[in-house]
C-alpha atoms as a PDB file:
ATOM      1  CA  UNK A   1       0.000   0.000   0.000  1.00  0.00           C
ATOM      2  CA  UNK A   2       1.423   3.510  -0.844  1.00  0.00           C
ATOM      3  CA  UNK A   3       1.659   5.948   1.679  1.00  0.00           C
ATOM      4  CA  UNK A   4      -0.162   9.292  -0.040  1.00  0.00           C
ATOM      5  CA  UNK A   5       0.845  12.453   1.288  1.00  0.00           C
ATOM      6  CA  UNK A   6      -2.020  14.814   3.404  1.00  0.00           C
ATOM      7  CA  UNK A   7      -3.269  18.065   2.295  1.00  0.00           C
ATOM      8  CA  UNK A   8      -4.090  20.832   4.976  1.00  0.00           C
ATOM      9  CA  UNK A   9      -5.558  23.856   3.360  1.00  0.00           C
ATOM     10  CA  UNK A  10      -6.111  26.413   5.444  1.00  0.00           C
ATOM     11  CA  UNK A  11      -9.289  29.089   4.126  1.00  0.00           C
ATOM     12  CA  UNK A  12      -9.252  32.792   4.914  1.00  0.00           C
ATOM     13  CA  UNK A  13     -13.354  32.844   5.060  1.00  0.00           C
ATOM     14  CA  UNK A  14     -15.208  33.479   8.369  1.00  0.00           C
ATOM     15  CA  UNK A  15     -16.765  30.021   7.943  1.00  0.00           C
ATOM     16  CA  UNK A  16     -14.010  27.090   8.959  1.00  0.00           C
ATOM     17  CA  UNK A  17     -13.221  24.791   6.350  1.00  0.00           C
ATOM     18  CA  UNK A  18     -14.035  21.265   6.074  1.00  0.00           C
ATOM     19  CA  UNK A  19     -10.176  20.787   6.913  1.00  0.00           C
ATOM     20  CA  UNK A  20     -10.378  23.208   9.729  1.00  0.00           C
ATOM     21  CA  UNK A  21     -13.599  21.294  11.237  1.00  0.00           C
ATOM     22  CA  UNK A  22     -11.602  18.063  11.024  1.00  0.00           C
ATOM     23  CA  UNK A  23      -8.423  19.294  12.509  1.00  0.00           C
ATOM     24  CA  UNK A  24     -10.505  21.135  15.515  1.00  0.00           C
ATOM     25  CA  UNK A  25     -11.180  19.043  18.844  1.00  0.00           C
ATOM     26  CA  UNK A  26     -14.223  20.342  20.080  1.00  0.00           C
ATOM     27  CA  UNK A  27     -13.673  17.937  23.336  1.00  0.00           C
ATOM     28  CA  UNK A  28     -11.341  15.355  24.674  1.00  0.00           C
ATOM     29  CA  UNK A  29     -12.167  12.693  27.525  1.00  0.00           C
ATOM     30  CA  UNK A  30      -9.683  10.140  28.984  1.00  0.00           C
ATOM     31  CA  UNK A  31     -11.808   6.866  29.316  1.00  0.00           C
ATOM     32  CA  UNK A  32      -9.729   5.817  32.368  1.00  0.00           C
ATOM     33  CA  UNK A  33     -11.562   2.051  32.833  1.00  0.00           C
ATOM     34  CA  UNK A  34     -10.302   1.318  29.036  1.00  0.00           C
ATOM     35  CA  UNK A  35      -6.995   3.523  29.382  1.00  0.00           C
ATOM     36  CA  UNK A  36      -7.843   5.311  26.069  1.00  0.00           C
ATOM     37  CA  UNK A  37      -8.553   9.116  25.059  1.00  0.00           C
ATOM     38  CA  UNK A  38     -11.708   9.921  23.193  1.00  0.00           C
ATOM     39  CA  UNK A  39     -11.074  12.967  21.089  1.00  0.00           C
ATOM     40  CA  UNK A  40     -14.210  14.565  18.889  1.00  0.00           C
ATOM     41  CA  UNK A  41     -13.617  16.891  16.340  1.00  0.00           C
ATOM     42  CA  UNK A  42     -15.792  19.974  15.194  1.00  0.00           C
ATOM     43  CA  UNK A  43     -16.784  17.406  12.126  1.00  0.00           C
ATOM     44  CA  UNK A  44     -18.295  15.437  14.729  1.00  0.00           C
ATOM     45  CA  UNK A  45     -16.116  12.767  13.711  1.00  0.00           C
ATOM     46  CA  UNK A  46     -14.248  10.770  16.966  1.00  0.00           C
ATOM     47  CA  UNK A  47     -11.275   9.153  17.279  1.00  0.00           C
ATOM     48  CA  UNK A  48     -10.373   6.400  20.710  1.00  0.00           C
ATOM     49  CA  UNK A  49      -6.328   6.337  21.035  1.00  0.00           C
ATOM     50  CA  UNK A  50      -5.003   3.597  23.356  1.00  0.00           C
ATOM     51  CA  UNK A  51      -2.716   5.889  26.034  1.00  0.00           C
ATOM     52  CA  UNK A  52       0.047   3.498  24.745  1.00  0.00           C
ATOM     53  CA  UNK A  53       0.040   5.374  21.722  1.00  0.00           C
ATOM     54  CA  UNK A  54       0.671   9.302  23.608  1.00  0.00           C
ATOM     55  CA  UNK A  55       4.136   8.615  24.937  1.00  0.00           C
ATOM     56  CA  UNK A  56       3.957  12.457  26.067  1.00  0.00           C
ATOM     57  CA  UNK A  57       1.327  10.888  28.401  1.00  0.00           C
ATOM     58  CA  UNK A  58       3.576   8.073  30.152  1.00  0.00           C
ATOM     59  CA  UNK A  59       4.022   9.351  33.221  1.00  0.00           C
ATOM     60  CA  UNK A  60       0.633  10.775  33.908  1.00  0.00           C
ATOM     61  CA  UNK A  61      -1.433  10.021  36.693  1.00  0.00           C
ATOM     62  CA  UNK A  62      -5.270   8.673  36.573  1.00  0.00           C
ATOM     63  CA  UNK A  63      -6.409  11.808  38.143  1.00  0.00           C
ATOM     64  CA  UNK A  64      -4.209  14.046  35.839  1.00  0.00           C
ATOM     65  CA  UNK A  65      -6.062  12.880  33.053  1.00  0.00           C
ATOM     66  CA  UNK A  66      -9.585  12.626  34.421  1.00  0.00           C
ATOM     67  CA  UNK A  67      -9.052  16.091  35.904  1.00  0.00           C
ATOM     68  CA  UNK A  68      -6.887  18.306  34.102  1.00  0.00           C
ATOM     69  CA  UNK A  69      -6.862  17.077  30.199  1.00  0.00           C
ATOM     70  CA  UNK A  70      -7.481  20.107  28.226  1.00  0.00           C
ATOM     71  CA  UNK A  71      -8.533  21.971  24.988  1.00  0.00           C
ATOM     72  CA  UNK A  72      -6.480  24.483  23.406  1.00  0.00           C
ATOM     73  CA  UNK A  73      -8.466  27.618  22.827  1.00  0.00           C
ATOM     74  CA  UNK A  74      -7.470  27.490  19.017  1.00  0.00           C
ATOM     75  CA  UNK A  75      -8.865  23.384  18.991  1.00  0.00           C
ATOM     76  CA  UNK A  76      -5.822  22.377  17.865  1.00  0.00           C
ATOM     77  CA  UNK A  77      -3.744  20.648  20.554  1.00  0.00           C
ATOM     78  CA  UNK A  78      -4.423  18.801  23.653  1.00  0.00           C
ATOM     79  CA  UNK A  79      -2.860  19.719  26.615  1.00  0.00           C
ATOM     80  CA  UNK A  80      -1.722  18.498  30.045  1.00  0.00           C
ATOM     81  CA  UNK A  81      -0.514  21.417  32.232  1.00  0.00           C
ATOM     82  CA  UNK A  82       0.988  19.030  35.225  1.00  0.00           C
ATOM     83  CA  UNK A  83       3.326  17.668  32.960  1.00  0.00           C
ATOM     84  CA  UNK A  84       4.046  20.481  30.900  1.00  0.00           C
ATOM     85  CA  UNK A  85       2.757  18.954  27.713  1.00  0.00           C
ATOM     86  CA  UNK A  86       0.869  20.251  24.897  1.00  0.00           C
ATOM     87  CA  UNK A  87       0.216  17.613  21.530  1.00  0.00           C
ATOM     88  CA  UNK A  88      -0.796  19.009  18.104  1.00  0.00           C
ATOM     89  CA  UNK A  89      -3.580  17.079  17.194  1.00  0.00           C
ATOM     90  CA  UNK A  90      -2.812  16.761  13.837  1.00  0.00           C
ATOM     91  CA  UNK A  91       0.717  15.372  14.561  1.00  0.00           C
ATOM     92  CA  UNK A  92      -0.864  12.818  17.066  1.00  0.00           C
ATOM     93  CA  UNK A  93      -3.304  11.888  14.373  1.00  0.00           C
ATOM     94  CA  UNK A  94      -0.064  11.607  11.788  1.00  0.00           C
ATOM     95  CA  UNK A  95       1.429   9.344  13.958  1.00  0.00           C
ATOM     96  CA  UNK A  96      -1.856   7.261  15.010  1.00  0.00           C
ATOM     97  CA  UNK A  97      -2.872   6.896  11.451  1.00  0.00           C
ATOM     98  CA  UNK A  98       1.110   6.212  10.187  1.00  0.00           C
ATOM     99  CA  UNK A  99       0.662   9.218   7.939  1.00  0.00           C
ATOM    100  CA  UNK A 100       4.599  10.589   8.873  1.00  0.00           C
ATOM    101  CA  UNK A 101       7.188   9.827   6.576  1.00  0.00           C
END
């Protein structure tokens, strides 16, 4: 299977894109009985990552992520204040979906 590169375009109209929705988390929950983050996107499309898969997340805590996993105001990263970490979303789905080169 080839690998086929991704297109962002970004659109200068007051009205996001249907790239923008995609790449815009409207909200993120850490499913702590399953050890996996539910992220939703503005497209309403979700996406369930196994923590396994966030190293930036390895040496958070339970509570850390029930408590204190955040939204960027712009939607476009997730972040985790405790540990000083902040994750583009579109780089974590790159590297979920193998999509890096």
């Amino acid at each position: 299977m080839e690998n086929k590169p991704v297109e962002i375009i970004i659109s200068n109209s007051e009205e996001p894109s249907l790239n923008e929705r995609l790449r815009s988390v409207k909200s993120i929950e850490y499913i702590g009985w399953e050890d996996k983050i539910e992220i939703e996107m503005q497209s309403g499309a979700s996406v369930i990552i196994p923590l396994t898969m966030i190293s930036e997340f390895d040496k958070a805590t339970y509570d850390m992520l029930q408590n204190n996993l955040i939204v960027s105001s712009g939607g476009d990263a997730i972040s985790l204040r405790e540990l000083d970490v902040d994750i583009s979303v579109t780089g974590l789905l790159m590297d979920v979906f193998g999509l890096r080169s």
